[in-house]
Protein backbone atom coordinates (compact mmCIF):
# COMPACT_ATOMS: atom_id res chain seq x y z
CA UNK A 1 91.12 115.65 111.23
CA UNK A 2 94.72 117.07 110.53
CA UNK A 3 96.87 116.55 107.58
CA UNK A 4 97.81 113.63 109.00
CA UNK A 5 101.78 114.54 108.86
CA UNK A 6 101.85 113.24 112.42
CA UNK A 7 100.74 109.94 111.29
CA UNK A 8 101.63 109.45 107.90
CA UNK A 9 104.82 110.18 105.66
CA UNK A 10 103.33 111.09 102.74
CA UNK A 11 106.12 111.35 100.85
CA UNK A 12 107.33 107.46 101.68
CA UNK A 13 103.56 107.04 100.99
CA UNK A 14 104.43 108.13 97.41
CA UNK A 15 106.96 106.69 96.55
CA UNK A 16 105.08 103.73 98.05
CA UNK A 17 102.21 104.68 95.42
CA UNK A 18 104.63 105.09 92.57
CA UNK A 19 107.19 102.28 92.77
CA UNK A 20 104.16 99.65 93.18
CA UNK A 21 102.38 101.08 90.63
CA UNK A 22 99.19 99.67 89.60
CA UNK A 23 99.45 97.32 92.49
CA UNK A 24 98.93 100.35 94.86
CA UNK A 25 95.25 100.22 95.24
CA UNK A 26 95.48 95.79 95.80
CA UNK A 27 98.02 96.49 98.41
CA UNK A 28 96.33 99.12 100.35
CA UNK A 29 93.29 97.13 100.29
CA UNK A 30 95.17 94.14 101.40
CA UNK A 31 96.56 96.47 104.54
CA UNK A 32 93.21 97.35 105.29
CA UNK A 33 92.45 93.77 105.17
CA UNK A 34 95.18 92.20 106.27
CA UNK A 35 95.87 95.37 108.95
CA UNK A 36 92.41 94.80 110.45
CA UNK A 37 92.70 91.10 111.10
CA UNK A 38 96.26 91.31 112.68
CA UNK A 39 94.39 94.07 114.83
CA UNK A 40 91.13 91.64 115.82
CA UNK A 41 93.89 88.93 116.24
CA UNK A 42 96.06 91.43 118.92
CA UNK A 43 92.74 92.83 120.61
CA UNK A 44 91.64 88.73 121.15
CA UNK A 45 94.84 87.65 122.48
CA UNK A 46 95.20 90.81 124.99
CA UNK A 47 91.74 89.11 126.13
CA UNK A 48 92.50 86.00 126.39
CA UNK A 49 95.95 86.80 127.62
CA UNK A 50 97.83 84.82 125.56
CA UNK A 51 101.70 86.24 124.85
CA UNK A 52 102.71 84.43 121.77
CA UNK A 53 99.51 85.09 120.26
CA UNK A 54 100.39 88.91 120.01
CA UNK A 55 103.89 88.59 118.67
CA UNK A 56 103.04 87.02 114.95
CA UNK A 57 99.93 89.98 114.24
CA UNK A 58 101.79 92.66 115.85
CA UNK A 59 104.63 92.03 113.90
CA UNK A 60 102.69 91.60 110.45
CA UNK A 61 101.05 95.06 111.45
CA UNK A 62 104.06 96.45 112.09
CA UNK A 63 105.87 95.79 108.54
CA UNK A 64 102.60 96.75 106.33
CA UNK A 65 102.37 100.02 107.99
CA UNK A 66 106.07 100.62 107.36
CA UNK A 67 105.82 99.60 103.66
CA UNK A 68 102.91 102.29 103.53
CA UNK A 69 104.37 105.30 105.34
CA UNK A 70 102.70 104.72 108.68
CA UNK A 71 105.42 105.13 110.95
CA UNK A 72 103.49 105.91 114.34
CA UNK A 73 101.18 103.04 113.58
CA UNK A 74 104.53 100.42 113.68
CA UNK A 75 106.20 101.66 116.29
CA UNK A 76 103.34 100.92 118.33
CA UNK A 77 102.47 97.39 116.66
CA UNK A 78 106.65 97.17 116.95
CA UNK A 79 106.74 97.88 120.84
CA UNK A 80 103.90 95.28 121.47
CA UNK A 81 105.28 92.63 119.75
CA UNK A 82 109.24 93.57 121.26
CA UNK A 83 107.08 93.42 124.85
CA UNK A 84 105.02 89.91 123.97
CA UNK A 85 108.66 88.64 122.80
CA UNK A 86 110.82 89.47 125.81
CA UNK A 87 107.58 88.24 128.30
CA UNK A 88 107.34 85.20 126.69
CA UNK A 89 111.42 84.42 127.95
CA UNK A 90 109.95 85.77 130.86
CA UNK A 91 107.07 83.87 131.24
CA UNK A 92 104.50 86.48 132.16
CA UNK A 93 101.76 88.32 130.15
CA UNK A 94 102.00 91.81 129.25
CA UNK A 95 99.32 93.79 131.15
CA UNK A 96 100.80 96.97 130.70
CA UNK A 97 100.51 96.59 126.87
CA UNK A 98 96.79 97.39 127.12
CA UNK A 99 96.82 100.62 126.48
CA UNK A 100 99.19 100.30 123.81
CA UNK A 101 96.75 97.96 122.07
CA UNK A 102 93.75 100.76 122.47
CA UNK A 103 96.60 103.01 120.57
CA UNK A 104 96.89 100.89 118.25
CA UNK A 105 93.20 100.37 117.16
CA UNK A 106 92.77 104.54 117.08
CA UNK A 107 96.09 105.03 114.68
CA UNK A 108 95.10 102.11 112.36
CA UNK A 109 91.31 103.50 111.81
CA UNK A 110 92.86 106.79 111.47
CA UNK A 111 95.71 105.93 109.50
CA UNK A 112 93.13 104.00 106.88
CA UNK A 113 90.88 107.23 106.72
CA UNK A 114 93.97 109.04 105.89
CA UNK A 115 94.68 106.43 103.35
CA UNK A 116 91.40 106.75 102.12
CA UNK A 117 91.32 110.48 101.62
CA UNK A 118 94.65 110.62 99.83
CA UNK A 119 93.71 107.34 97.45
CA UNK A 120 89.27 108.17 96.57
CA UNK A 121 88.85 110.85 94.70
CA UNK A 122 85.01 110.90 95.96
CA UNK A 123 85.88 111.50 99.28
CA UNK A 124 88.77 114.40 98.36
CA UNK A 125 86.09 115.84 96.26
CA UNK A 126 83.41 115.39 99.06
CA UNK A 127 85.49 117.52 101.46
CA UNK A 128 85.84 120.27 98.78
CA UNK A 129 83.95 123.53 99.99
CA UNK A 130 80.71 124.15 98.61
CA UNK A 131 78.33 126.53 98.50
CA UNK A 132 78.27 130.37 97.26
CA UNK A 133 81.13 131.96 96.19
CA UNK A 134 82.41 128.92 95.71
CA UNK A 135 85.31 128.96 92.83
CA UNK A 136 84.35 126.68 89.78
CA UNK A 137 87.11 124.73 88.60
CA UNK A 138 87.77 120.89 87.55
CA UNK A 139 91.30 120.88 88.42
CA UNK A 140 90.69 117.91 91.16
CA UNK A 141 88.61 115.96 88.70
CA UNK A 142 89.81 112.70 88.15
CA UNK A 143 92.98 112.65 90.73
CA UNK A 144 93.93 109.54 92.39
């Protein structure tokens, strides 16, 4: 996996992390949360192809990931729910959204690894190297 630079601003993701405070952790869970039922509720109406059912998720998605840093991830929950909106004063269903919805699913599970990774410090100090010749130090012990 990269950096992630290409899908999240880490330094909006900071300020994020410091203005909020000890709420950080209770809002990123409720993205994940939150994120991943707005995702379900997208994926469901693309099947059942119902319009106005994509515009309320998408558009929930779309200001969580903002709030977070996770700019690629709204402009793709922004463009589905802009589409759903102007086809629903059209009265047709979006079929070329589809693969905009698939996009959507792959940058919110990678954008909540990434999350994960910057916020656990078990799985920053699981990716440490190991093994011989391995410098000791403690200096990531502990970081959030």
């Amino acid at each position: 996996m990269s950096d992630g630079n290409d899908i999240v601003d880490w330094v909006h993701f900071e300020r994020s992390r410091s203005e909020l405070g000890p709420a950080f952790i209770r809002i990123l869970s409720y993205f994940r949360e939150d994120g991943a039922k707005s995702l379900g509720q997208i994926e469901q109406a693309m099947r059942q192809q119902n319009t106005a059912a994509l515009v309320l998720p998408a558009h929930t998605l779309k200001g969580e990931a903002r709030q977070l840093g996770a700019e690629p991830l709204a402009k793709v929950a922004e463009l589905i729910e802009s589409s759903a909106r102007f086809c629903m004063e059209s009265h047709r269903f979006p079929d070329e959204l589809i693969r905009d919805v698939v996009e959507l699913r792959k940058l919110f599970d990678q954008t909540v690894g990434l999350f994960d990774e910057a916020t656990n410090p078990l799985m920053s100090r699981s990716n440490a190297p190991s093994g011989f010749g391995r410098k000791a130090s403690n200096q990531s012990f502990g970081r959030i």
